[in-house]
Protein backbone atom coordinates (compact mmCIF):
# COMPACT_ATOMS: atom_id res chain seq x y z
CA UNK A 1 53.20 104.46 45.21
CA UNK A 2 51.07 107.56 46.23
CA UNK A 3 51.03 109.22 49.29
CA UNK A 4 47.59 109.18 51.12
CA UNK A 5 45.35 111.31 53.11
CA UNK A 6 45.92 108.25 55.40
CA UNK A 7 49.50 107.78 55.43
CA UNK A 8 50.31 111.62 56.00
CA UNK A 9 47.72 111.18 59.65
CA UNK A 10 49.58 108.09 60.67
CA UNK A 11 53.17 109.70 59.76
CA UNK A 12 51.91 113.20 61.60
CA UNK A 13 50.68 110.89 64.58
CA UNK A 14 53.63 108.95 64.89
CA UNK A 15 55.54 111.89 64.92
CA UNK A 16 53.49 113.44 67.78
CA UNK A 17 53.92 110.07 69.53
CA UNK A 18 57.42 110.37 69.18
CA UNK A 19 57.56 113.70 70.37
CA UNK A 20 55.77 112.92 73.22
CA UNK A 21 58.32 109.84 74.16
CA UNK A 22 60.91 112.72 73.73
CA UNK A 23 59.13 114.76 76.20
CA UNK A 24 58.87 112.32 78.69
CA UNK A 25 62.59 111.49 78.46
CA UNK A 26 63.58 114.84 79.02
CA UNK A 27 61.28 115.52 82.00
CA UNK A 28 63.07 112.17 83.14
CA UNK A 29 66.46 113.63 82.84
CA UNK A 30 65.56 116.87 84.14
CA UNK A 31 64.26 114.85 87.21
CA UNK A 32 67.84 113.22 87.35
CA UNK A 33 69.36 116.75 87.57
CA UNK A 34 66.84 117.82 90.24
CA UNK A 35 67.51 115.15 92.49
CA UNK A 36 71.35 115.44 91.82
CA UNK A 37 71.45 119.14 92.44
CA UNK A 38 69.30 118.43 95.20
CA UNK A 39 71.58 115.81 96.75
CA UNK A 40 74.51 118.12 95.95
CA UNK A 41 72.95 120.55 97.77
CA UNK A 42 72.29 118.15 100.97
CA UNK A 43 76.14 117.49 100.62
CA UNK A 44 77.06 120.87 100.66
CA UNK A 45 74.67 121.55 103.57
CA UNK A 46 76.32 118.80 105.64
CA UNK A 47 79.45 119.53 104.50
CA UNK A 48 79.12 123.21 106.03
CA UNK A 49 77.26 121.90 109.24
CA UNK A 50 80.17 119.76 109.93
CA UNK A 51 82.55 122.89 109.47
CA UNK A 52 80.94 124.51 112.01
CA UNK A 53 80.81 121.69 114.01
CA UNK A 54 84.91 121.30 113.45
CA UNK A 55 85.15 125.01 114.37
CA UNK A 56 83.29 124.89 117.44
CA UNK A 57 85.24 122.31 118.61
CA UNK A 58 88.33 123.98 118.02
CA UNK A 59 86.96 126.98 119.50
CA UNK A 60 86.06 124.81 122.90
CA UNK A 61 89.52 122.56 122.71
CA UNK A 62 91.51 125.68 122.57
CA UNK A 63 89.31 127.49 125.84
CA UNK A 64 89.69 123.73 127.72
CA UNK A 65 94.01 123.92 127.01
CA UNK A 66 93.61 127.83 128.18
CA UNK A 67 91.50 126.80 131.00
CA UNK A 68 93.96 123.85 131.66
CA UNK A 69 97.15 125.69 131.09
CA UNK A 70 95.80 127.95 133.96
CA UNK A 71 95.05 125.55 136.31
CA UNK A 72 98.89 123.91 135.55
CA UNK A 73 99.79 127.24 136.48
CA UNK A 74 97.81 127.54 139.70
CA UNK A 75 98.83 124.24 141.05
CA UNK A 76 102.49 124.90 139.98
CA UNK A 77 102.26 128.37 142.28
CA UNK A 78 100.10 126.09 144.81
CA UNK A 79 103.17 123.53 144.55
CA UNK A 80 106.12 125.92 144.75
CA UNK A 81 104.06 127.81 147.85
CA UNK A 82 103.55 124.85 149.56
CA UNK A 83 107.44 123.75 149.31
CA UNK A 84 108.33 127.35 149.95
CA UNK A 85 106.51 128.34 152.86
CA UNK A 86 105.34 124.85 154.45
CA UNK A 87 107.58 121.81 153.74
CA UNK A 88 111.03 123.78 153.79
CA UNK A 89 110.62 125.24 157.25
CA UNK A 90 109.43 122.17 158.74
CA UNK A 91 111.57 119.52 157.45
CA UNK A 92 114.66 120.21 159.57
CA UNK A 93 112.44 120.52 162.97
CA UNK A 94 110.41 117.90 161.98
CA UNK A 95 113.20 115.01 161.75
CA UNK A 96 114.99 117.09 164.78
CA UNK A 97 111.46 115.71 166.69
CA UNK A 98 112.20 112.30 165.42
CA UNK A 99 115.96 112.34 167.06
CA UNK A 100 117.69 113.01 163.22
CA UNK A 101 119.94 115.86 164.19
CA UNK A 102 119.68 117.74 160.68
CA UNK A 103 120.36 121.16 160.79
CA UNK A 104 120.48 122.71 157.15
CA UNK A 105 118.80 121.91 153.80
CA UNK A 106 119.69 121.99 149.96
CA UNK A 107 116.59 122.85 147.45
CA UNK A 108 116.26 121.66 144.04
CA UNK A 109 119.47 119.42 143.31
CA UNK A 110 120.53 118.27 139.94
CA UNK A 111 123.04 115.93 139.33
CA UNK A 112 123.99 114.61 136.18
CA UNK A 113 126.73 111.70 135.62
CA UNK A 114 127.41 110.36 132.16
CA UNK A 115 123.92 109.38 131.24
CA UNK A 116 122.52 109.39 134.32
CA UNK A 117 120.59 112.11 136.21
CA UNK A 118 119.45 112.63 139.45
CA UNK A 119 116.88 115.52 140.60
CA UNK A 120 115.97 116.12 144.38
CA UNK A 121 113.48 118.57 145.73
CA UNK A 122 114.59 118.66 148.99
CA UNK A 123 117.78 117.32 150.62
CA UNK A 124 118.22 117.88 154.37
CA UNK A 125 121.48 117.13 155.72
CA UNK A 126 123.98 116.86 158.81
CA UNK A 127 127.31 114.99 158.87
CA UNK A 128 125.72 111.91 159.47
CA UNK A 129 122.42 111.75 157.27
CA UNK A 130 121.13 112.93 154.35
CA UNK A 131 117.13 112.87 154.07
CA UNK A 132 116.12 113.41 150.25
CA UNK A 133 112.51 114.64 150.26
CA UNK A 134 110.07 114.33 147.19
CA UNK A 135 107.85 117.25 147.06
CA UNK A 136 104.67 116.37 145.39
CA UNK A 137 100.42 118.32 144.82
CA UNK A 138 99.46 114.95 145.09
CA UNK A 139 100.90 111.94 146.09
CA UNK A 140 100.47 108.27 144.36
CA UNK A 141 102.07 105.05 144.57
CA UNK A 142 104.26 105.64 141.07
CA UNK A 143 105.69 109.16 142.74
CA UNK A 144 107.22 106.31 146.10
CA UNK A 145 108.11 104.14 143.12
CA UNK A 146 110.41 106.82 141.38
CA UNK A 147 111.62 108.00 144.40
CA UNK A 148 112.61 104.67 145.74
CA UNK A 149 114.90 104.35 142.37
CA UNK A 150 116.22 108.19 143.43
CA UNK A 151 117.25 106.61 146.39
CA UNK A 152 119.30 103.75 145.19
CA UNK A 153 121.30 105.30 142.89
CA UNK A 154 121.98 108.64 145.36
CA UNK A 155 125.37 107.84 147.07
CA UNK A 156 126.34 106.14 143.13
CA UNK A 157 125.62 109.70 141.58
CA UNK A 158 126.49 111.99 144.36
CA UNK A 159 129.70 110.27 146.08
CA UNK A 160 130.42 113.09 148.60
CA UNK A 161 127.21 111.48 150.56
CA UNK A 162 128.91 107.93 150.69
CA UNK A 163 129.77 107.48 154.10
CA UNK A 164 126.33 109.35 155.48
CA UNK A 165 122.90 107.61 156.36
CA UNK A 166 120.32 108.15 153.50
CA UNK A 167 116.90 108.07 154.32
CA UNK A 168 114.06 108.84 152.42
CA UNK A 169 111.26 111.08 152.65
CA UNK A 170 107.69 111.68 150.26
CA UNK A 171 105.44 115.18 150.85
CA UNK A 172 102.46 116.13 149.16
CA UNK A 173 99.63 118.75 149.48
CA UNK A 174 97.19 115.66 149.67
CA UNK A 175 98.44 111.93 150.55
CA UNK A 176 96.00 109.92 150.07
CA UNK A 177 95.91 107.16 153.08
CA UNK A 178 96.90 104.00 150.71
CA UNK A 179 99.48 105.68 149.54
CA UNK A 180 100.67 107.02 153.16
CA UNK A 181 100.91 102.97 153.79
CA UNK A 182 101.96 102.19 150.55
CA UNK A 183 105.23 104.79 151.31
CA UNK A 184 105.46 103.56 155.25
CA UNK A 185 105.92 100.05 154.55
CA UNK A 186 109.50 100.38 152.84
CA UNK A 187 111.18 102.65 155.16
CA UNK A 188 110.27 106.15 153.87
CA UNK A 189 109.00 109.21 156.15
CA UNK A 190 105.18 110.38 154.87
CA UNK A 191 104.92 114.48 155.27
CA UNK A 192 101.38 115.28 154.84
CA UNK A 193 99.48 119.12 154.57
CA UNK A 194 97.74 119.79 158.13
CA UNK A 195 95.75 123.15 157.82
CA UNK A 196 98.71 125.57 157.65
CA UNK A 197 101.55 123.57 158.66
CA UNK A 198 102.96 120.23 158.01
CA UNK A 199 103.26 116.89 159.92
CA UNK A 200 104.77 113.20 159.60
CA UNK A 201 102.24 110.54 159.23
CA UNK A 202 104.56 108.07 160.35
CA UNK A 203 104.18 106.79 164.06
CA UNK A 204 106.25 105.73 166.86
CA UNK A 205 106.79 102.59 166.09
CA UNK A 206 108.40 103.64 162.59
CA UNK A 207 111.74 102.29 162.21
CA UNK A 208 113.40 104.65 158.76
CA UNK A 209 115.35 102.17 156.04
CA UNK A 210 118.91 103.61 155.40
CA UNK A 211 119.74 103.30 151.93
């Protein structure tokens, strides 16, 4: 069959038609890309945002443990100061004043027995009593709890003390006044920080259990 003037127009215009289809296809994909690249590109953003943000807070983590670290180290010098030049000269005139004839103290005992240790800051001693004294910045109800178990297992681990009196004693920079009671009511002496010296919180009426 021959070939028309016709049939060459409508082949030539479906061709352009089809062309056109192709066009729009590829602007379509191209779109695709765009919007992926630009979504990579959002990812990438955010990715990088939250590196700084990681970095930053690194950077302010490691100036709080600095900052911290220091003030560990203040308080320890605060602590050792205060045991050093407040609680240790007091402690043997202080009980003197409360009729406990002491007259000489140990610092910073260790004892260890099998698999048991003991750790005192303060033991103040005669031939009749033996006063252990816990030495804290601040005092709380769980620092009276540990030292109540000190106490109970002190003539067990040091056996030299058997035949003496043990009493108890807590100290602290700052002792807060539920905890003063919370320390009074079994038995144990309460030395509290009083401008530059030190005093017992315990009155009169105060009647020391002898462990």
């Amino acid at each position: 069959m021959a070939t028309t003037a016709d049939d060459v127009w409508r082949l030539l215009a479906e061709l352009a038609e089809g062309q056109k289809e192709t066009r729009r296809l590829f602007d379509e994909v191209a779109q695709q890309f765009q919007k992926t690249d630009q979504r990579f590109q959002e990812t990438d953003r955010q990715f990088q945002e939250s590196e700084r943000q990681l970095q930053e807070t690194r950077r302010i983590i490691q100036q709080q443990n600095q900052q911290l670290n220091e003030q560990l180290g203040k308080l320890g010098n605060r602590l050792g100061e205060f045991v050093e030049w407040q609680v240790r000269p007091a402690v043997v005139r202080l009980f003197q004043e409360r009729g406990i004839a002491v007259h000489e103290f140990h610092p910073e005992i260790s004892v260890q027995r099998g698999n048991e240790g003991l750790e005192i800051d303060l033991l103040v001693v005669n031939t009749t009593d033996a006063i252990l004294v816990e030495v804290k910045s601040k005092l709380t109800e769980a620092d009276v709890k540990d030292h109540l178990v000190r106490l109970n297992k002190f003539k067990r681990l040091m056996p030299r003390y058997a035949d003496v009196n043990a009493l108890g004693a807590v100290a602290g920079m700052v002792v807060p006044e539920a905890v003063a009671r919370y320390a009074y009511r079994p038995g144990l002496f309460v030395l509290a920080q009083s401008g530059d010296s030190v005093v017992i919180l315990n009155d009169d009426a105060f009647t020391p259990k002898r462990w």
